[in-house]
Structures are given as C-alpha cells and as structure tokens.
N, C-alpha and C. Protein backbone atom coordinates (compact mmCIF):
# COMPACT_ATOMS: atom_id res chain seq x y z
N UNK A 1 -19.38 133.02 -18.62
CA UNK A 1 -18.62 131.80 -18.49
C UNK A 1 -17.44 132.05 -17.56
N UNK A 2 -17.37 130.90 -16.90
CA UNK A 2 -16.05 131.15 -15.82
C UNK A 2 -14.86 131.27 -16.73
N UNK A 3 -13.54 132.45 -16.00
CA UNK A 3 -12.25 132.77 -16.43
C UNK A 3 -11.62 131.45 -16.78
N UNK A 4 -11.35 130.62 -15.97
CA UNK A 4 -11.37 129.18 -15.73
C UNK A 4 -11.07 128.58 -16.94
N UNK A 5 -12.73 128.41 -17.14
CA UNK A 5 -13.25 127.39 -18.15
C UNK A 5 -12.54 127.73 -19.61
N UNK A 6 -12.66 129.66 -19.66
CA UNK A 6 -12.20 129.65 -21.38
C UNK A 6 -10.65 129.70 -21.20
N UNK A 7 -10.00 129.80 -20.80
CA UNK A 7 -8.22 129.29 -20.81
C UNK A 7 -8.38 127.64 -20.77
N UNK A 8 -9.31 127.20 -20.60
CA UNK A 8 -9.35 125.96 -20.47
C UNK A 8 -9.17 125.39 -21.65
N UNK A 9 -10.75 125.71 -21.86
CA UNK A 9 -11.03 125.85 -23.39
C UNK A 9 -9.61 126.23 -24.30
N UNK A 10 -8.96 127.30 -24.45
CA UNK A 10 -8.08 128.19 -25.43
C UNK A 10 -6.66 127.24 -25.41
N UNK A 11 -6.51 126.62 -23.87
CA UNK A 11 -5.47 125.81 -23.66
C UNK A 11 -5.67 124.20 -24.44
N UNK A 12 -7.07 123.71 -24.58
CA UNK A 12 -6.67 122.14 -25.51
C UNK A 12 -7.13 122.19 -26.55
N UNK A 13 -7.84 124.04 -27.21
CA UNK A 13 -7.49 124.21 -28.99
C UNK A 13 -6.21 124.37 -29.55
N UNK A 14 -4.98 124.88 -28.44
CA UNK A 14 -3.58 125.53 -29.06
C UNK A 14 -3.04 124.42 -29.04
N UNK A 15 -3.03 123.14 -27.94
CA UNK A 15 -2.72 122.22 -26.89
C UNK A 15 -1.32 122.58 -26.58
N UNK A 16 -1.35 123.30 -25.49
CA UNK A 16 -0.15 124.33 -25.05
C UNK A 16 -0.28 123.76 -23.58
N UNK A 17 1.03 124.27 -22.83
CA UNK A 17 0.87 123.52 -21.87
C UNK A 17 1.32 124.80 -20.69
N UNK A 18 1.33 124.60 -19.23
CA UNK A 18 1.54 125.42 -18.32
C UNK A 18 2.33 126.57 -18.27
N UNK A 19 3.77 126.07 -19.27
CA UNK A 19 4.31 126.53 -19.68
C UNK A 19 4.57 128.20 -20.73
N UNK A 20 4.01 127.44 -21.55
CA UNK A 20 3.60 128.50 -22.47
C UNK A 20 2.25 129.37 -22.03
N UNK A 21 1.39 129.13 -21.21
CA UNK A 21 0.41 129.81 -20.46
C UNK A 21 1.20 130.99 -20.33
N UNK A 22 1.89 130.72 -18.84
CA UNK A 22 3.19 131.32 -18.71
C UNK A 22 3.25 132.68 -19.54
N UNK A 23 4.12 131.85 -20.53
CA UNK A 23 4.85 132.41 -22.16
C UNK A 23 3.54 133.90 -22.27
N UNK A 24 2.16 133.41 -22.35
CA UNK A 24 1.73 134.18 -22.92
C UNK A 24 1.05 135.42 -22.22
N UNK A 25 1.07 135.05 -20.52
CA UNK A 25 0.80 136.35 -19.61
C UNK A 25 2.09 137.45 -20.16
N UNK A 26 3.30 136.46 -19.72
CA UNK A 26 4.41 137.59 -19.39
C UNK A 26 4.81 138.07 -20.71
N UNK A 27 3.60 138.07 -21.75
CA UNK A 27 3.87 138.78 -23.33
C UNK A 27 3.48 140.47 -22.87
N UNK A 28 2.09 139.91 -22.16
CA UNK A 28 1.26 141.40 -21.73
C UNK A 28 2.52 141.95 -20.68
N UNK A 29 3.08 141.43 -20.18
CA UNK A 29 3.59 142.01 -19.12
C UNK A 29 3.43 141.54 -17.62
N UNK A 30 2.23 140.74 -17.50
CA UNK A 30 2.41 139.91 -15.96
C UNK A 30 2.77 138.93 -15.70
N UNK A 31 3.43 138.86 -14.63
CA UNK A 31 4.33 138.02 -13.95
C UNK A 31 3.93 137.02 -12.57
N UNK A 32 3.16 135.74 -13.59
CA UNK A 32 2.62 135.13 -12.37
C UNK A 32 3.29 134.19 -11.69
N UNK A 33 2.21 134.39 -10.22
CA UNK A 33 3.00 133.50 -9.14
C UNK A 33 3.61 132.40 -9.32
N UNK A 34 4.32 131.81 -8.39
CA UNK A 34 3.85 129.97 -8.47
C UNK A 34 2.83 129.55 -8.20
N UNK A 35 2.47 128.61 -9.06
CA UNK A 35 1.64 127.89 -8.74
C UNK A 35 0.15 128.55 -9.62
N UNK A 36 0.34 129.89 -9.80
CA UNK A 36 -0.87 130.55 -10.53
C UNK A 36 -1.36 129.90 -11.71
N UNK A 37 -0.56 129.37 -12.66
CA UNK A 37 -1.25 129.11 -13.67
C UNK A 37 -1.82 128.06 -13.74
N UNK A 38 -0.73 126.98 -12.54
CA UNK A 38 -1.41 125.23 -12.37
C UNK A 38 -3.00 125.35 -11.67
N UNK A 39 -3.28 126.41 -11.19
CA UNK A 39 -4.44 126.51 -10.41
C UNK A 39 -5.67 126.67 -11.22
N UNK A 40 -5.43 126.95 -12.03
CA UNK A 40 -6.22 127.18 -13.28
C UNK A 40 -6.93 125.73 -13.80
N UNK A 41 -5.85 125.20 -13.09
CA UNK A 41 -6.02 124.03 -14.28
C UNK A 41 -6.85 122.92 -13.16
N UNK A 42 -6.83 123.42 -11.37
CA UNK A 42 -7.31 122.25 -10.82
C UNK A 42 -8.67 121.86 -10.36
N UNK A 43 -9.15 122.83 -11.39
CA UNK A 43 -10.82 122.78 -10.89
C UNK A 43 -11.76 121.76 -12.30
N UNK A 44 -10.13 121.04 -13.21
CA UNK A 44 -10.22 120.00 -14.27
C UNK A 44 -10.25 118.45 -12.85
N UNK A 45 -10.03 118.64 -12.01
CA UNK A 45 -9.49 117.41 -11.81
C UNK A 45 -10.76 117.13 -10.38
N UNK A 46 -11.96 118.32 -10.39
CA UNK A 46 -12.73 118.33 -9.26
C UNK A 46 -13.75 117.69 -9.42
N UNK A 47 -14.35 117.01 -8.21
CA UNK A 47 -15.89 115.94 -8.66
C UNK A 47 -16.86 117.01 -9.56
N UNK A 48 -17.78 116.32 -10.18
CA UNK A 48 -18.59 116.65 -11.09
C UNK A 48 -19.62 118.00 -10.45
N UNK A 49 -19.96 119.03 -10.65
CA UNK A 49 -20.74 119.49 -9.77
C UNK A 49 -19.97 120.85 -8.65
N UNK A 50 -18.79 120.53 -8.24
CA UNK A 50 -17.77 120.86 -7.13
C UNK A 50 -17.16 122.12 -8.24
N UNK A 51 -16.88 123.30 -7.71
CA UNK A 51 -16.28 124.55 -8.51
C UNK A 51 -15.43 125.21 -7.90
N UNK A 52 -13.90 125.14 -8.21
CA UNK A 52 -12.77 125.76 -7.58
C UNK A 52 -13.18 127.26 -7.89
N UNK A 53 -12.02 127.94 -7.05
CA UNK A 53 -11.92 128.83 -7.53
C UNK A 53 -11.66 129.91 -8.58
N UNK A 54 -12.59 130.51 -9.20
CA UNK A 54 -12.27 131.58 -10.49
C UNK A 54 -10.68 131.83 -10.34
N UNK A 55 -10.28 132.01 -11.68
CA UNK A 55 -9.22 133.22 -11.81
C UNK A 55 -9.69 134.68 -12.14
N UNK A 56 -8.89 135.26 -11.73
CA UNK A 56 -8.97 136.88 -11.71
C UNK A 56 -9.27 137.55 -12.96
N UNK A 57 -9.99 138.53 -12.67
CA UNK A 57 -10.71 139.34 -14.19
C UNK A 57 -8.90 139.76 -14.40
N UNK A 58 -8.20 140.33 -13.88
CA UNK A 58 -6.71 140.97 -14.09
C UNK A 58 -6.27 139.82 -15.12
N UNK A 59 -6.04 138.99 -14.54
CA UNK A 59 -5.20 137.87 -15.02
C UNK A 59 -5.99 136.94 -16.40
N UNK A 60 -7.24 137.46 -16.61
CA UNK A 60 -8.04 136.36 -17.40
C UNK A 60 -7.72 137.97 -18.73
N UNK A 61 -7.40 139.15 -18.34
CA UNK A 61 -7.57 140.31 -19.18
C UNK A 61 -5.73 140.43 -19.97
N UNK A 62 -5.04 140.02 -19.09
CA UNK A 62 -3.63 139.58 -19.39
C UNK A 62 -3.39 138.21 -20.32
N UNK A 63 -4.56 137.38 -20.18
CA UNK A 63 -4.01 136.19 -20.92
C UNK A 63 -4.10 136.39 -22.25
N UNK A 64 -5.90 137.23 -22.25
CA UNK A 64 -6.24 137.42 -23.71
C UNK A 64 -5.43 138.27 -24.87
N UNK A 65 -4.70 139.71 -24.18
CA UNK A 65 -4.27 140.20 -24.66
C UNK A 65 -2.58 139.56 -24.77
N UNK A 66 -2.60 139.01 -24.40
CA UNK A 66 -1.22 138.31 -24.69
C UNK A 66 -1.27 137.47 -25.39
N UNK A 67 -2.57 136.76 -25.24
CA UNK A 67 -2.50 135.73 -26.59
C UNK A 67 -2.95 136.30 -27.94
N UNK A 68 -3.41 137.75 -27.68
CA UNK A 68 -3.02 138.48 -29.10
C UNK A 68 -1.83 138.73 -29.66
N UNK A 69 -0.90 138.79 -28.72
CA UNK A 69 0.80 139.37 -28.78
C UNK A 69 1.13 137.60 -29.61
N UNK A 70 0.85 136.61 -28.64
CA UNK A 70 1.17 135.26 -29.06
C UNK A 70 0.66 135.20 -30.46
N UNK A 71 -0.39 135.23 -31.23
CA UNK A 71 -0.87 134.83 -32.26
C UNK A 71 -0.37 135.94 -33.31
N UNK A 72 -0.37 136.82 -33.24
CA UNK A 72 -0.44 138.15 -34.18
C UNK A 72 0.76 138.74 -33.74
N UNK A 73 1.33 138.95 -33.08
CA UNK A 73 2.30 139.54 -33.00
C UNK A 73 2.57 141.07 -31.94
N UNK A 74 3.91 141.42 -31.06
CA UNK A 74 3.47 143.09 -31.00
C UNK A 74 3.71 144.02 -31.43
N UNK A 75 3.05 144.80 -31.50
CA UNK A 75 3.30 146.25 -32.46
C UNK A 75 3.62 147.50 -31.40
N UNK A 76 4.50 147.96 -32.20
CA UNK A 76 5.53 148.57 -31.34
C UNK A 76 4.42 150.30 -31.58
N UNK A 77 3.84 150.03 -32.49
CA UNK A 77 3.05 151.41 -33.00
C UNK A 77 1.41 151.44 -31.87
N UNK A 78 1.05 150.39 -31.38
CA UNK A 78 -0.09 150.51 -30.56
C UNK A 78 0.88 150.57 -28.73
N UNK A 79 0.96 151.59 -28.40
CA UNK A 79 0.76 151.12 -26.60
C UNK A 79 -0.06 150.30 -26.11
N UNK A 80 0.29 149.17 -25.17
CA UNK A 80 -0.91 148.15 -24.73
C UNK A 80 -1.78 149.44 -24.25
N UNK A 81 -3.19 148.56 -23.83
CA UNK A 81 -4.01 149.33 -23.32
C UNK A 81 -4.66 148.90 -21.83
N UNK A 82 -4.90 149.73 -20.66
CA UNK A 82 -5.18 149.18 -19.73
C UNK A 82 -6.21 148.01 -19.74
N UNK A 83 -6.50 146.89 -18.84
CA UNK A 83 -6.90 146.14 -18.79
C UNK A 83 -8.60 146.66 -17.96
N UNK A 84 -9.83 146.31 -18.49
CA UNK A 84 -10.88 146.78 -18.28
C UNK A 84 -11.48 145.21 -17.56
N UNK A 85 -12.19 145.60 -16.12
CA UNK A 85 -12.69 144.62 -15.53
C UNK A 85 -14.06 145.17 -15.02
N UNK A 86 -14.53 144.08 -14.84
CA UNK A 86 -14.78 142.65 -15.32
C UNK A 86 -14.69 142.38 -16.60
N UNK A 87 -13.88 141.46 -16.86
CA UNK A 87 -13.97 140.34 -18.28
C UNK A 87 -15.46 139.74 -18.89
N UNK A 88 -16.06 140.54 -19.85
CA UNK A 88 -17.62 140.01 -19.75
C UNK A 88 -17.36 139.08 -21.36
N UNK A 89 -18.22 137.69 -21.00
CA UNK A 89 -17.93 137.02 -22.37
C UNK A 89 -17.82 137.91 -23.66
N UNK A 90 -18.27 139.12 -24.11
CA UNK A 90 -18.35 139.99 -24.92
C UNK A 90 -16.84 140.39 -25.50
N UNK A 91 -16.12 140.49 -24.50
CA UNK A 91 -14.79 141.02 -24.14
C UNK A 91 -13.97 139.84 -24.76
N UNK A 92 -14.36 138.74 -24.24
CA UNK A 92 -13.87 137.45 -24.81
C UNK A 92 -13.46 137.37 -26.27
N UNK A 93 -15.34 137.21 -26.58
CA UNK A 93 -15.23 137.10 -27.98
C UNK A 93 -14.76 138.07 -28.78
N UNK A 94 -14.83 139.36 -28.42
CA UNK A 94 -13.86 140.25 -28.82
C UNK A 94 -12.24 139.68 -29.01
N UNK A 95 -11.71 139.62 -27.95
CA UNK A 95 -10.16 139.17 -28.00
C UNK A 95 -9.93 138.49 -28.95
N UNK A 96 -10.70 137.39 -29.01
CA UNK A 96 -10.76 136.02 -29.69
C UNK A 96 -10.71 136.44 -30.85
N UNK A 97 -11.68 137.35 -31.26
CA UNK A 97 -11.59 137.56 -32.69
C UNK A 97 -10.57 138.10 -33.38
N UNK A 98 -9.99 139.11 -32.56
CA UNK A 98 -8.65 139.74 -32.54
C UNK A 98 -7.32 138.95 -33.10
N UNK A 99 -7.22 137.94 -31.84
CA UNK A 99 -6.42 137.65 -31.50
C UNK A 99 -6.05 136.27 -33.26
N UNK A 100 -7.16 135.79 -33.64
CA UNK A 100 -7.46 134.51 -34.54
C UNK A 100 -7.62 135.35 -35.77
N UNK A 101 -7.76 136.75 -36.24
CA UNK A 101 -7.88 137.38 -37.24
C UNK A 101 -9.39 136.73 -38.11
N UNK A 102 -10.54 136.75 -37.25
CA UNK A 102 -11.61 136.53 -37.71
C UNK A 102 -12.14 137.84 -38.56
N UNK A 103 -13.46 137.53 -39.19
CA UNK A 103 -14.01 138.45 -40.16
C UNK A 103 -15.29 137.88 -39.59
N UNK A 104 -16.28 138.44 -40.34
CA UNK A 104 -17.81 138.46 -39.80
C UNK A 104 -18.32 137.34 -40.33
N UNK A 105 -17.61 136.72 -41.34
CA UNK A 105 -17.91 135.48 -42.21
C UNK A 105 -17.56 134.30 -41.55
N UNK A 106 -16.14 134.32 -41.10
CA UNK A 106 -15.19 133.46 -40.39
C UNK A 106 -16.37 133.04 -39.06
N UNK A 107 -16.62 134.08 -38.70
CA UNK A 107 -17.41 134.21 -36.72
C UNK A 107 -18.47 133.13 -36.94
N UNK A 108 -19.16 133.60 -38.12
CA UNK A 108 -20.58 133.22 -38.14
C UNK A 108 -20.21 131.32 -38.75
N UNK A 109 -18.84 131.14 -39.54
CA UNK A 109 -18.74 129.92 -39.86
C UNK A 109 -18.81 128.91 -38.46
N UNK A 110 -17.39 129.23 -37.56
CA UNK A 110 -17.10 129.18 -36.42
C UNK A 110 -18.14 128.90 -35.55
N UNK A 111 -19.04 129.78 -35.49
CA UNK A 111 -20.08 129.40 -34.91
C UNK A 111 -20.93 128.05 -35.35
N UNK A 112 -21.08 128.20 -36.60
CA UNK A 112 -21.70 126.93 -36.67
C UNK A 112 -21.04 125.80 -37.10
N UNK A 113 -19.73 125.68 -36.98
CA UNK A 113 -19.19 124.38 -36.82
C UNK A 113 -19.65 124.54 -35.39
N UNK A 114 -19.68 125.10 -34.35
CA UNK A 114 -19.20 124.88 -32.50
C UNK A 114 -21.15 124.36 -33.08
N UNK A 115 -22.17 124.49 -34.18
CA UNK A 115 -23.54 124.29 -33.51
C UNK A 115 -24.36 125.16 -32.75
N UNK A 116 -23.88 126.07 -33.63
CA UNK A 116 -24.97 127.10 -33.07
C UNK A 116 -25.17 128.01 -34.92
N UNK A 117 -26.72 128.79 -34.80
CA UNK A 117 -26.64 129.66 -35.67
C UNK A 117 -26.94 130.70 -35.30
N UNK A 118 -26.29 131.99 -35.42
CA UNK A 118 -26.84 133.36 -35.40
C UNK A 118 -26.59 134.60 -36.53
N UNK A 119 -28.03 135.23 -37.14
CA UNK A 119 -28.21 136.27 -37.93
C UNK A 119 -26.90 137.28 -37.53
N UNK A 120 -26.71 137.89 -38.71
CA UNK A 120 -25.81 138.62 -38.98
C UNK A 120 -25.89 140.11 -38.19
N UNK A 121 -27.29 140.45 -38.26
CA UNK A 121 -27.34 141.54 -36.97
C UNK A 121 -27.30 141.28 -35.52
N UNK A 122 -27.80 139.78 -35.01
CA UNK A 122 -27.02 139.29 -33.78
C UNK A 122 -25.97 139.59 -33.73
N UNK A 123 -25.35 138.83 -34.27
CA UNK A 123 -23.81 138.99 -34.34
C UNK A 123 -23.40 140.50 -33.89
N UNK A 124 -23.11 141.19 -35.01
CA UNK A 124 -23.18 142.59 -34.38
C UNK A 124 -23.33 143.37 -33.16
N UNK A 125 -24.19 142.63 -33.16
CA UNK A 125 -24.70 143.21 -31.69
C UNK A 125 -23.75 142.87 -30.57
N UNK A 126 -23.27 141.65 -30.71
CA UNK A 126 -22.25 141.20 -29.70
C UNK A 126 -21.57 141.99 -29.69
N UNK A 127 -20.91 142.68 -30.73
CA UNK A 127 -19.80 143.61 -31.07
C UNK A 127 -19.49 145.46 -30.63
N UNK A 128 -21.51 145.24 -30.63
CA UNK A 128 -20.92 146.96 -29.84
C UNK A 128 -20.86 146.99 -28.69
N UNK A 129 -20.38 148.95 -28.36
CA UNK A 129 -20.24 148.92 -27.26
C UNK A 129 -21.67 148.98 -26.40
N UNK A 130 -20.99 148.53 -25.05
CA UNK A 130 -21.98 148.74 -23.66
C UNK A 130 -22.64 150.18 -23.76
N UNK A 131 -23.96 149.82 -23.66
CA UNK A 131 -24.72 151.14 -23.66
C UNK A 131 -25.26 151.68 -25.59
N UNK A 132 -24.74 150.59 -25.94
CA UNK A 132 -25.55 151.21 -27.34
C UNK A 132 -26.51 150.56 -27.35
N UNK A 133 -27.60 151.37 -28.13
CA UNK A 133 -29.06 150.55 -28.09
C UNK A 133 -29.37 149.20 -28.66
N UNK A 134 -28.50 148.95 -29.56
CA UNK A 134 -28.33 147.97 -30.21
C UNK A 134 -27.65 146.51 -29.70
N UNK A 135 -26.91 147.00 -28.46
CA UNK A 135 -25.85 146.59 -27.44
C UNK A 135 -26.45 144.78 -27.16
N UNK A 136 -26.04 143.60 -27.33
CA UNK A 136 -26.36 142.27 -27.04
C UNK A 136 -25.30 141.64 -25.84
N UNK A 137 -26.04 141.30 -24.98
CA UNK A 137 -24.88 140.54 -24.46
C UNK A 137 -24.85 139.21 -24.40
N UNK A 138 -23.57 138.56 -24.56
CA UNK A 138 -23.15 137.26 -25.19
C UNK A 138 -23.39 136.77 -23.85
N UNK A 139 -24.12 135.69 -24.35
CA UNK A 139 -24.40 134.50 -23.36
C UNK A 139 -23.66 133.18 -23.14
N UNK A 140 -23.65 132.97 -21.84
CA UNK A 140 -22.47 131.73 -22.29
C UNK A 140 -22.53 130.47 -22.84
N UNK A 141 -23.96 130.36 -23.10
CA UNK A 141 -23.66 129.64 -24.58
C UNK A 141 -23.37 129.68 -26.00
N UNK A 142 -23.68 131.20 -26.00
CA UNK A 142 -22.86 131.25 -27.41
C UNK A 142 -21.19 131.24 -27.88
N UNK A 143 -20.89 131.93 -26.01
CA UNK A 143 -19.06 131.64 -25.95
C UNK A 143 -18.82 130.03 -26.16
N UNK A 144 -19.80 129.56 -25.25
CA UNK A 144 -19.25 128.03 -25.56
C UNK A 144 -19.32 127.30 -26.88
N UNK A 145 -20.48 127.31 -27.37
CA UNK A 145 -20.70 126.81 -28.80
C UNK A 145 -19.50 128.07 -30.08
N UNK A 146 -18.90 128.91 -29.45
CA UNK A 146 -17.82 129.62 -30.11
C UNK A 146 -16.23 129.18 -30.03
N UNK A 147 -16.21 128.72 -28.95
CA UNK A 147 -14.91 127.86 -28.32
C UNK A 147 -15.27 126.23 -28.77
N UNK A 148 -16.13 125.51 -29.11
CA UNK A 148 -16.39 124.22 -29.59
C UNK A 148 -16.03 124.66 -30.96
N UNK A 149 -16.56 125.56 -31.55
CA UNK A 149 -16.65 125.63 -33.03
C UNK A 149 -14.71 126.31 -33.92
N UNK A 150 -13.95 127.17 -32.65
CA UNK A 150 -12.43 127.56 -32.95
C UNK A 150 -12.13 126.23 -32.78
N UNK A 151 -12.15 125.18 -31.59
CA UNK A 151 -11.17 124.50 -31.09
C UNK A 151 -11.55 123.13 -32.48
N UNK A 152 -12.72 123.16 -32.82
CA UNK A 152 -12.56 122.19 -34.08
C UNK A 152 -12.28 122.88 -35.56
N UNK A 153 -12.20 124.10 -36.04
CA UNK A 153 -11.16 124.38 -37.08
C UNK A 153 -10.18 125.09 -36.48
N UNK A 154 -9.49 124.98 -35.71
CA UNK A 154 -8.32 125.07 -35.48
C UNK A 154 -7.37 123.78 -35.51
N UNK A 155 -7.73 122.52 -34.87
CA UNK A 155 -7.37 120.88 -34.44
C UNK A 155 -7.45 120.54 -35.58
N UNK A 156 -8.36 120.84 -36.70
CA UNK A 156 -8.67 119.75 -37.97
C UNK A 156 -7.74 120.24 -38.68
C-alpha cells in the first residue's frame, strides 16, 4: 500500500490535522520541510485514477515510530532504533500494533470489524521475521481491511 494512503488512513482515524502530523515526526526526531507534510495530503484532492507522488520509506518509518512515541509514550530505557527501508505493509502492521497496544485477539477482532477474516496461524505469519519459513507477506488488502477495521473502533 502506498506511504501516502496509510498516513492518510492513520490521519482521519486520530482526525489530527497537519499540524500534529508535524507533532508526531519531530517525536522520532525528524524535522520536516515546508510544505512536506501538506504534500501528503495532495494526492486526496487528484482526479480519480491520477497518483501523486509517494512519500519516502524515511519519512513514512519516522511517522510510525513516532506515532508510537504519540500513543504510548517515550521510554527513556529503549534507544530509538534505526529506521529499516523499505517500509513493507508487514512493518506497518507491526507499528500499528505497537503503537495501539493490540493483542492477537484485539488484531483478529479489528480485522473483522475492517471485513476481513483470518486464522490465527495467518495472522502469525504476518508477524515473523523475513526469511522464516513460516514468513507471510501482508497484502494490501489486508492493511486496508486493517485500517477500515482500527479507524471504526477507534471513531465509535
């Protein structure tokens, strides 16, 4: 799924505004341009079909972990950790889970409010690492039907 789309997404479940975007890079520590974060936002306002430009794996790896700092708090006992690119939806739903203090129960609810169902060893699978045999990679419909399913128990 485009960088784009899930700040998109993450931006009208919190309903936070440019501002606090902002707020939640310069938690991780980056310091964006002008104009960086509105750009994000102008590929909302493009004909149907028509696709601005991505944002940066850097900057899409800064939001997430900052919106862990934003939601949860920082801990002075973990050093951040470098930022690993490409951002693969996996990584996402990782953060996400992090960041929202999900459980394996919570994921799988989540999920099927967003309308989707997946077995409990699916699941999992999303969860390990790259290169284990077991290893699944998240498709972007399951990010999406995962971001439908936060952004409606989060809003309700």
């Amino acid at each position: 799924m485009r960088n784009d789309n899930v700040i998109q997404s993450i931006r009208y479940m919190l309903d936070i505004d440019d501002h606090e975007i902002a707020k939640i890079l310069k938690l991780r520590g980056y310091k964006p341009k002008r104009g960086e974060v509105s750009a994000i936002f102008e590929t909302q306002d493009l004909p149907e079909g028509e696709k601005g430009p991505d944002c940066s794996h850097e900057l899409m790896g800064h939001f997430l972990d900052g919106l862990i700092y934003y939601k949860r708090g920082k801990s002075d006992k973990h050093p951040p950790r470098p930022i690993k690119t490409p951002i693969t939806n996996n990584i996402v739903l990782k953060k996400l889970r992090v960041a929202f203090k999900l459980r394996e129960e919570d994921m799988h609810d989540v999920l099927e409010l967003g309308g989707f169902s997946i077995s409990k060893p699916e699941m999992s699978a999303l969860f390990r690492r790259e290169g284990h045999e077991n290893y699944r990679e998240c498709g972007d419909q399951i990010l999406r039907y995962f971001l439908k399913g936060l952004t409606k128990r989060i809003r309700n």
